[in-house]
PDB file of N, CA and C in Angstrom:
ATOM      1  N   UNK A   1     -12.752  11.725  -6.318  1.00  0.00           N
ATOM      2  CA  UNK A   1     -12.824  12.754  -5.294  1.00  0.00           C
ATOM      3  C   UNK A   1     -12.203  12.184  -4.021  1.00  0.00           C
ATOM      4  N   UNK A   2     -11.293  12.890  -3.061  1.00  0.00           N
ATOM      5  CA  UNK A   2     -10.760  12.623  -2.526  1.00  0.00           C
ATOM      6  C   UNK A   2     -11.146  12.245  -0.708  1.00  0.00           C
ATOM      7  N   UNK A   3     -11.528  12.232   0.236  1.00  0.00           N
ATOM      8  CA  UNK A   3     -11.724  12.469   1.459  1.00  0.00           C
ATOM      9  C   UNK A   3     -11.918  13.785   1.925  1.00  0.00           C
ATOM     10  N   UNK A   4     -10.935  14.370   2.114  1.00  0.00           N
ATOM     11  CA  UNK A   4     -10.602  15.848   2.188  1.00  0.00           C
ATOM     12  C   UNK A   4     -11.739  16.246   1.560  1.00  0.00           C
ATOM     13  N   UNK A   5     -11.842  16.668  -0.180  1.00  0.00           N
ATOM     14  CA  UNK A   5     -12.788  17.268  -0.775  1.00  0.00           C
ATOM     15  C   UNK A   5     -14.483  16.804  -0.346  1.00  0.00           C
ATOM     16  N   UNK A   6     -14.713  15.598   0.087  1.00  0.00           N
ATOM     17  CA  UNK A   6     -16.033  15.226   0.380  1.00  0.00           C
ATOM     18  C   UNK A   6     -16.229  15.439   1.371  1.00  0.00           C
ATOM     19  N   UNK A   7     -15.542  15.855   2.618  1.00  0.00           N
ATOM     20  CA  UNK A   7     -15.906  16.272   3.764  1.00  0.00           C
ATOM     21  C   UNK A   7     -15.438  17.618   3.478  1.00  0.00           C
ATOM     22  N   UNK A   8     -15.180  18.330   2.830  1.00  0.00           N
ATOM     23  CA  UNK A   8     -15.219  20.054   1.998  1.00  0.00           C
ATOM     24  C   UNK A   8     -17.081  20.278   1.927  1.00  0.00           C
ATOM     25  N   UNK A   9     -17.330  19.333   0.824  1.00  0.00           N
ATOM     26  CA  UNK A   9     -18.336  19.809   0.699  1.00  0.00           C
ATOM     27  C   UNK A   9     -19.317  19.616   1.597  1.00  0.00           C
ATOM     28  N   UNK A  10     -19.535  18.227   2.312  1.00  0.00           N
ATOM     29  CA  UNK A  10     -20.225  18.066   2.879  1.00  0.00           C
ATOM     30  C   UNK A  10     -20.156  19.050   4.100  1.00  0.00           C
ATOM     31  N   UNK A  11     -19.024  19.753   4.417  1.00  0.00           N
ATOM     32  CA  UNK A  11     -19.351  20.820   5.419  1.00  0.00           C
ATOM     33  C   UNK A  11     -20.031  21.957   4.652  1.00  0.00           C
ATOM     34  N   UNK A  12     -19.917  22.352   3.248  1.00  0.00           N
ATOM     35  CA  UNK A  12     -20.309  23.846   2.846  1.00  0.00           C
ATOM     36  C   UNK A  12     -22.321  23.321   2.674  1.00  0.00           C
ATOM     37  N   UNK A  13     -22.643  21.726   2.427  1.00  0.00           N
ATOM     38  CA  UNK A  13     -23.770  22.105   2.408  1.00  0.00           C
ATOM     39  C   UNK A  13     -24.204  21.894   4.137  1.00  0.00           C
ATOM     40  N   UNK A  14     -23.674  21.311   4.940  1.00  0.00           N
ATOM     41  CA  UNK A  14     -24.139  21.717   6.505  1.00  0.00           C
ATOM     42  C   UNK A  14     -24.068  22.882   6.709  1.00  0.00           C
ATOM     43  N   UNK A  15     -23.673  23.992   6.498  1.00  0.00           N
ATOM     44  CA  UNK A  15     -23.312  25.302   6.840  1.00  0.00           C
ATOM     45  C   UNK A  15     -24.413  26.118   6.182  1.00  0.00           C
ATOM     46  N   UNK A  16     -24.338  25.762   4.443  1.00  0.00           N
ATOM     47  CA  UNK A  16     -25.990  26.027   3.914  1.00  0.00           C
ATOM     48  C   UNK A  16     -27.049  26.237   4.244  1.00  0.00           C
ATOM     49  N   UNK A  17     -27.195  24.850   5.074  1.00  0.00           N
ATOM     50  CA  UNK A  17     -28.403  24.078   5.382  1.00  0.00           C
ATOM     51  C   UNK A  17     -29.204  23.673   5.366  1.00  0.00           C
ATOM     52  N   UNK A  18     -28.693  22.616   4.323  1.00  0.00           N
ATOM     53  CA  UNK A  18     -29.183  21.662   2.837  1.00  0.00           C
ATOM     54  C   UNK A  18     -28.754  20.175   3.925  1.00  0.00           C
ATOM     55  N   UNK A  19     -28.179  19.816   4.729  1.00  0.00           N
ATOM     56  CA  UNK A  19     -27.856  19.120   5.662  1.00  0.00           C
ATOM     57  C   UNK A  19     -28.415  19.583   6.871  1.00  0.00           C
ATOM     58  N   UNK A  20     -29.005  19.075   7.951  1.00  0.00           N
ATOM     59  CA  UNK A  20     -29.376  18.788   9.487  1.00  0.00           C
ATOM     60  C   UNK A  20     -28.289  18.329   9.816  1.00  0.00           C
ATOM     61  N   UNK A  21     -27.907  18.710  11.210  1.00  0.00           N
ATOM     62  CA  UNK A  21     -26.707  18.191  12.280  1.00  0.00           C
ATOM     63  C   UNK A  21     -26.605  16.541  12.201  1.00  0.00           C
ATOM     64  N   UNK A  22     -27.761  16.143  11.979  1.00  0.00           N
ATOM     65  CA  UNK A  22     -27.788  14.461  12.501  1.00  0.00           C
ATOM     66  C   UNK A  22     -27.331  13.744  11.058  1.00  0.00           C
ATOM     67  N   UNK A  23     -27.977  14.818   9.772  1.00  0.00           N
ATOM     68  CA  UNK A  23     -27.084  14.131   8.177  1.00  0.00           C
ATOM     69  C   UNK A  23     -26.209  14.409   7.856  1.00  0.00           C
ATOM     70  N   UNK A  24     -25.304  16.083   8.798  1.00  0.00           N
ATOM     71  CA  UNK A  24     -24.317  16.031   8.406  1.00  0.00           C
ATOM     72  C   UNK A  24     -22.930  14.784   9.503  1.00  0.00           C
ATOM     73  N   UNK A  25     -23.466  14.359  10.492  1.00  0.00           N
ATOM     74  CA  UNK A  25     -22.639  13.527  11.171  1.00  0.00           C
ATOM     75  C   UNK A  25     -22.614  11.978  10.589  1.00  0.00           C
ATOM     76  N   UNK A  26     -23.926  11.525  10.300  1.00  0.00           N
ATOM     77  CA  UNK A  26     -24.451  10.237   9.316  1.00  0.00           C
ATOM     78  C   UNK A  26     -23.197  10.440   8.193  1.00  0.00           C
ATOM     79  N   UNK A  27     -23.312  11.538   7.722  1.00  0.00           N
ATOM     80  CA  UNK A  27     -22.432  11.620   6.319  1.00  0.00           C
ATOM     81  C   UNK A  27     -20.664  11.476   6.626  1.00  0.00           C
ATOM     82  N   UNK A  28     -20.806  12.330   7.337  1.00  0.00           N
ATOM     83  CA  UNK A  28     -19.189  11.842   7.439  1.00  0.00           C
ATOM     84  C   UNK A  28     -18.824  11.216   7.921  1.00  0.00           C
ATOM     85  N   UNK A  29     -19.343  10.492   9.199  1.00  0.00           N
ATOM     86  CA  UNK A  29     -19.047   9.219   9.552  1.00  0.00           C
ATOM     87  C   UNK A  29     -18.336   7.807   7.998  1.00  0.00           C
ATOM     88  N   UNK A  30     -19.868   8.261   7.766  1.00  0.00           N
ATOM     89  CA  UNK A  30     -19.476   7.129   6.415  1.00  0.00           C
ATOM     90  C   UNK A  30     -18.661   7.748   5.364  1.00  0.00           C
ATOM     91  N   UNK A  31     -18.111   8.617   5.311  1.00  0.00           N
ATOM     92  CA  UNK A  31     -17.099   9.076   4.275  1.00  0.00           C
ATOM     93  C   UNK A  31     -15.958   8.506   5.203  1.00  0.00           C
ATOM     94  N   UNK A  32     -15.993   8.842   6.308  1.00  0.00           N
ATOM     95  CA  UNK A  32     -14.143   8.136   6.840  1.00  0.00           C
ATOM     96  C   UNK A  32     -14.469   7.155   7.347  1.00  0.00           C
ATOM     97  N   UNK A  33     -15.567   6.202   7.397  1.00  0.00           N
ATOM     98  CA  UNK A  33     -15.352   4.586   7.875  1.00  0.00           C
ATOM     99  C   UNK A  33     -15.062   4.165   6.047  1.00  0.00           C
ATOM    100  N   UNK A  34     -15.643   4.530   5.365  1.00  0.00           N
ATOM    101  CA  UNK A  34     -15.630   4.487   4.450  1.00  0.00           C
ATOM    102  C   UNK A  34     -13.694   4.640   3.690  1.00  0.00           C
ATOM    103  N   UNK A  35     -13.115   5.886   3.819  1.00  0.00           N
ATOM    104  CA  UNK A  35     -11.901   5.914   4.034  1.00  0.00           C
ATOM    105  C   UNK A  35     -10.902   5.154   4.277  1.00  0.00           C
ATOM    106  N   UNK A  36     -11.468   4.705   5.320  1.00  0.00           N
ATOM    107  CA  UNK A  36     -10.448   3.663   6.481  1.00  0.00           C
ATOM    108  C   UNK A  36     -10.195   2.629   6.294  1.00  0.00           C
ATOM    109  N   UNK A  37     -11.491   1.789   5.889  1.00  0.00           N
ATOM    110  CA  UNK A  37     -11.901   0.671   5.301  1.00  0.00           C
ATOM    111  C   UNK A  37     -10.915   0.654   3.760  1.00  0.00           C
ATOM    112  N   UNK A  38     -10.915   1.340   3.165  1.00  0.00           N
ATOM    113  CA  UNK A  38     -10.282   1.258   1.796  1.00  0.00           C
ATOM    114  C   UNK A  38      -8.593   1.395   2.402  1.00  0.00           C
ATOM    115  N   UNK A  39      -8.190   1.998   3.172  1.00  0.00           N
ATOM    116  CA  UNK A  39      -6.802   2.520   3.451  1.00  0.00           C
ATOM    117  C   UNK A  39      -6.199   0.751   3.936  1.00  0.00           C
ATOM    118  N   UNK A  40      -7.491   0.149   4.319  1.00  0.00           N
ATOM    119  CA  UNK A  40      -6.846  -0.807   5.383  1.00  0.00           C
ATOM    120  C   UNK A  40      -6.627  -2.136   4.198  1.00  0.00           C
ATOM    121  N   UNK A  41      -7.875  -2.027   2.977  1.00  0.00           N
ATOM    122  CA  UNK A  41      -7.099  -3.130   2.194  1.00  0.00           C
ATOM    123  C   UNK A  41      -6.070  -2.784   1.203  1.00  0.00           C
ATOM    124  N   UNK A  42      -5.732  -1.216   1.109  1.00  0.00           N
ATOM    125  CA  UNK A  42      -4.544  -1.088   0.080  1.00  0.00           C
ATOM    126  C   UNK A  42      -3.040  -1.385   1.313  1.00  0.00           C
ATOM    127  N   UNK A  43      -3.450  -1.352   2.228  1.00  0.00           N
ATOM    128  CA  UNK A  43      -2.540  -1.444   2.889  1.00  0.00           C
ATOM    129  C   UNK A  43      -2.136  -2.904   3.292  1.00  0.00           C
ATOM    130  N   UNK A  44      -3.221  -3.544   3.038  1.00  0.00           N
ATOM    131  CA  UNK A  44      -2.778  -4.915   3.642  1.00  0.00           C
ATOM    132  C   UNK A  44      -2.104  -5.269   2.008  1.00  0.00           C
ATOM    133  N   UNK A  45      -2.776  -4.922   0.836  1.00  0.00           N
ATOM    134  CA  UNK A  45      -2.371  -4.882  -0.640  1.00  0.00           C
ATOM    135  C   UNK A  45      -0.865  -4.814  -0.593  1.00  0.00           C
ATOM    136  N   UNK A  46      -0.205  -3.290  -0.139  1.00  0.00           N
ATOM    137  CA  UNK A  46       1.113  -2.887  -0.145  1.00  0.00           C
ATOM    138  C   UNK A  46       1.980  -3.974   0.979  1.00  0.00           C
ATOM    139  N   UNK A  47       1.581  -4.580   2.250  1.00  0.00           N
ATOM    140  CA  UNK A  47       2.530  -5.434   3.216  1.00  0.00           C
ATOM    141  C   UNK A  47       2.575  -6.478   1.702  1.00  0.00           C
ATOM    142  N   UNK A  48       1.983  -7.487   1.292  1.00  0.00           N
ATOM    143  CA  UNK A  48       1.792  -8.363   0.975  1.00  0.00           C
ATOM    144  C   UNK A  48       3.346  -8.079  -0.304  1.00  0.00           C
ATOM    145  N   UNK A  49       2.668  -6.986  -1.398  1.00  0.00           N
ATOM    146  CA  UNK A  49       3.806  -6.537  -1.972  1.00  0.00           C
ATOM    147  C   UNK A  49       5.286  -6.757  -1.723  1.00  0.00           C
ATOM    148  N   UNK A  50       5.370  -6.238  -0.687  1.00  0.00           N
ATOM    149  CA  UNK A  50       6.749  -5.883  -0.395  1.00  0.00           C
ATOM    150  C   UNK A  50       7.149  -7.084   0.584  1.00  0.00           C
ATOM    151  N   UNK A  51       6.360  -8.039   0.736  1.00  0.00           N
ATOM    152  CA  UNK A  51       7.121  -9.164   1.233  1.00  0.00           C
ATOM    153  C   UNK A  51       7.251  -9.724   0.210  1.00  0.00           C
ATOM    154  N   UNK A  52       6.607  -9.883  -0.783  1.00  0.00           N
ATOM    155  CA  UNK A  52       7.003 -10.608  -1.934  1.00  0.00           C
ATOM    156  C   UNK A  52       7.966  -9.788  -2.540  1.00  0.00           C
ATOM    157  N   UNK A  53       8.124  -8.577  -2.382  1.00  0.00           N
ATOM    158  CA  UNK A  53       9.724  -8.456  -2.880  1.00  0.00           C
ATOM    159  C   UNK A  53      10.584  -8.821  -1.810  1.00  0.00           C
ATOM    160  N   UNK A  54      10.583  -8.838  -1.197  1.00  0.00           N
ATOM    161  CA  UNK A  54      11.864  -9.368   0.003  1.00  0.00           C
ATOM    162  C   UNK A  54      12.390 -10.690  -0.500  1.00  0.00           C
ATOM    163  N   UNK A  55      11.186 -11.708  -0.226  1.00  0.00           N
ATOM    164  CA  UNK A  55      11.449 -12.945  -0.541  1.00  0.00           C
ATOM    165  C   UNK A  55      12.589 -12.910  -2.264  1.00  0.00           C
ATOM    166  N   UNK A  56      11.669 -12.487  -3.085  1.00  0.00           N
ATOM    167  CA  UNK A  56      12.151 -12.552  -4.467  1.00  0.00           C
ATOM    168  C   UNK A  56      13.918 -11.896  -4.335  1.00  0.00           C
ATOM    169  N   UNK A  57      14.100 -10.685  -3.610  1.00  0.00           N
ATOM    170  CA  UNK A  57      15.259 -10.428  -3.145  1.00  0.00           C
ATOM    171  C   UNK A  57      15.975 -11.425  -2.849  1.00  0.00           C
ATOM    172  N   UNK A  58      15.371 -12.422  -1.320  1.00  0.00           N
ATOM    173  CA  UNK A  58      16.125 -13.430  -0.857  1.00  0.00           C
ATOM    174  C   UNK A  58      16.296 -14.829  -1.993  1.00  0.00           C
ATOM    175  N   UNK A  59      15.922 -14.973  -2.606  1.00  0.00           N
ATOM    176  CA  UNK A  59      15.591 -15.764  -3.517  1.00  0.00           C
ATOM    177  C   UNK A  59      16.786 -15.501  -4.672  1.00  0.00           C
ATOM    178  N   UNK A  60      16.693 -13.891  -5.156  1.00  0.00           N
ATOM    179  CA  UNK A  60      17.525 -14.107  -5.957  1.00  0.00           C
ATOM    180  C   UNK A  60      19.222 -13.967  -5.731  1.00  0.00           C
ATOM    181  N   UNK A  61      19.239 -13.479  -3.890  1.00  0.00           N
ATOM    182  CA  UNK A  61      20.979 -13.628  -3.307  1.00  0.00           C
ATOM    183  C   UNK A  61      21.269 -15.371  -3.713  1.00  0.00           C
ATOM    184  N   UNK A  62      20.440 -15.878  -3.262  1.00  0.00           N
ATOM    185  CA  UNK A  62      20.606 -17.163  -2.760  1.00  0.00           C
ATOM    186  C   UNK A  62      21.146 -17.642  -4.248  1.00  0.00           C
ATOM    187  N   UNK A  63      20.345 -17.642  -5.154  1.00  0.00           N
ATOM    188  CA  UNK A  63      20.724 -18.218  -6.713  1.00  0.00           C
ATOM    189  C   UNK A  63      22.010 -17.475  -7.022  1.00  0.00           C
ATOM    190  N   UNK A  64      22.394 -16.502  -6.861  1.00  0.00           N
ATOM    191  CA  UNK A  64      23.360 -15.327  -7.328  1.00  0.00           C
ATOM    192  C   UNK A  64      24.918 -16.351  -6.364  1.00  0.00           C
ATOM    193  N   UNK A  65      24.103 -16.286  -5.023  1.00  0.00           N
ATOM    194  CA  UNK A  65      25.923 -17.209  -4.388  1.00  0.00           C
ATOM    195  C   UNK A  65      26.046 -18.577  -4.909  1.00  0.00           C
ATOM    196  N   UNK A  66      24.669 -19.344  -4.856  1.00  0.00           N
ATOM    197  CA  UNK A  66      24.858 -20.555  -5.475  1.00  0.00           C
ATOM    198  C   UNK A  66      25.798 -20.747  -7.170  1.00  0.00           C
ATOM    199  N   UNK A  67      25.579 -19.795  -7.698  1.00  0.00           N
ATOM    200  CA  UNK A  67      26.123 -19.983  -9.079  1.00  0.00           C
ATOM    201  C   UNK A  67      27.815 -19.413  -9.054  1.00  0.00           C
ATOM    202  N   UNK A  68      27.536 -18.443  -7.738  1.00  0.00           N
ATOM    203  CA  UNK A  68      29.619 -17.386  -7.175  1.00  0.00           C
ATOM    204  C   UNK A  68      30.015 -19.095  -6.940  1.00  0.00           C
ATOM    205  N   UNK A  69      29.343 -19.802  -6.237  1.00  0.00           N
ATOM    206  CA  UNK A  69      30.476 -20.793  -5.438  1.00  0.00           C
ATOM    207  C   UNK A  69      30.744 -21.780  -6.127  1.00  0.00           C
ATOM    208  N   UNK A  70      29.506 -22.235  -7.006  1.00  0.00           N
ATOM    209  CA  UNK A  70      29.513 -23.497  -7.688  1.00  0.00           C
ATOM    210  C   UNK A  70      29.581 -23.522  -9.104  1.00  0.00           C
ATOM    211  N   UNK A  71      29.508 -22.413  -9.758  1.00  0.00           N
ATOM    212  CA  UNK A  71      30.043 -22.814 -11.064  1.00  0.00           C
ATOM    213  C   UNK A  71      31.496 -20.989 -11.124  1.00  0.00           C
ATOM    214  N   UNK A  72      31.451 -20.166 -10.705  1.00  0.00           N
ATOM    215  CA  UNK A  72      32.099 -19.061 -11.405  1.00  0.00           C
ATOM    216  C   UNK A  72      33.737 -19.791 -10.387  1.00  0.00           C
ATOM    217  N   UNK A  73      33.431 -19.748  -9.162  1.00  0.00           N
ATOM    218  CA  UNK A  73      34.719 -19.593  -8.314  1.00  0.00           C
ATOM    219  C   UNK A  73      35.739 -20.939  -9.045  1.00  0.00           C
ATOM    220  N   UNK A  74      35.291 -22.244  -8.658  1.00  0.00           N
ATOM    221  CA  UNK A  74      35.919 -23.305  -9.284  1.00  0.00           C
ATOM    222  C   UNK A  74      36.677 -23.327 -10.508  1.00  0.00           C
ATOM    223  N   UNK A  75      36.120 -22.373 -11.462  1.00  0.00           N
ATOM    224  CA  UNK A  75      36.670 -22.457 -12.511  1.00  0.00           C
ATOM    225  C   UNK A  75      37.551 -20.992 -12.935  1.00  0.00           C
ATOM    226  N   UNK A  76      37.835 -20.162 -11.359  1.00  0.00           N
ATOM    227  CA  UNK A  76      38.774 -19.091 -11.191  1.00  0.00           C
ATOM    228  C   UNK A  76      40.190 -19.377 -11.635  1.00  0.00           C
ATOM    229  N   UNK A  77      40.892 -20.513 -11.153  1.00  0.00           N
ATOM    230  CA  UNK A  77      42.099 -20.696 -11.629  1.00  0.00           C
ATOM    231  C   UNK A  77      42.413 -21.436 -13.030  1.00  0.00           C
ATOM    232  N   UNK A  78      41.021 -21.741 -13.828  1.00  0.00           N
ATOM    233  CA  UNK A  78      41.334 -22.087 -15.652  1.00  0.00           C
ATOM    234  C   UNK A  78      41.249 -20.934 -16.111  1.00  0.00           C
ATOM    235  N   UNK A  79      41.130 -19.595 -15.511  1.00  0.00           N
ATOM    236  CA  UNK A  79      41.116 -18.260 -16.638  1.00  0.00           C
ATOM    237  C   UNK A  79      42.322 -18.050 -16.696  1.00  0.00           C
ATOM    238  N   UNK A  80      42.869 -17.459 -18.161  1.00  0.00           N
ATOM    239  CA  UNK A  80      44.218 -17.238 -18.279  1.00  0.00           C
ATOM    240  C   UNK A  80      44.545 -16.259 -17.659  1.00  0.00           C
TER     241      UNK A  80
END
């Protein structure tokens, strides 16, 4: 269930009034600290990601020229 949908419902039962003002604020508070908290370690999840693709990027130019200069180019003028 999503954010959105739990603060859906949790407004239709405040409106009910199956919730008090003070459980329906208790409640959603902790549905979006709750939220936030999760957003903030997929997010630190996704930086981490994508520096490790960068690197692996930089990593694999670096091997890719090392092999252009030192083994393909040198041996440009033995191809027939």
């Amino acid at each position: 269930m999503g954010v959105a949908e739990e603060l859906e419902k949790l407004a239709d039962l405040h409106r009910s009034g199956a919730l008090s003002e003070r459980e329906y604020a208790d409640a959603k508070e902790a549905v979006l600290r709750g939220a936030t908290s999760g957003t903030t370690r997929i997010g630190e999840a996704a930086n981490r990601y994508v520096t490790f693709q960068i690197v692996m990027a930089a990593v694999g130019l670096i091997v890719f020229f090392l092999f252009l200069f030192l083994v393909f180019l040198p041996r440009w003028n033995s191809f027939p």
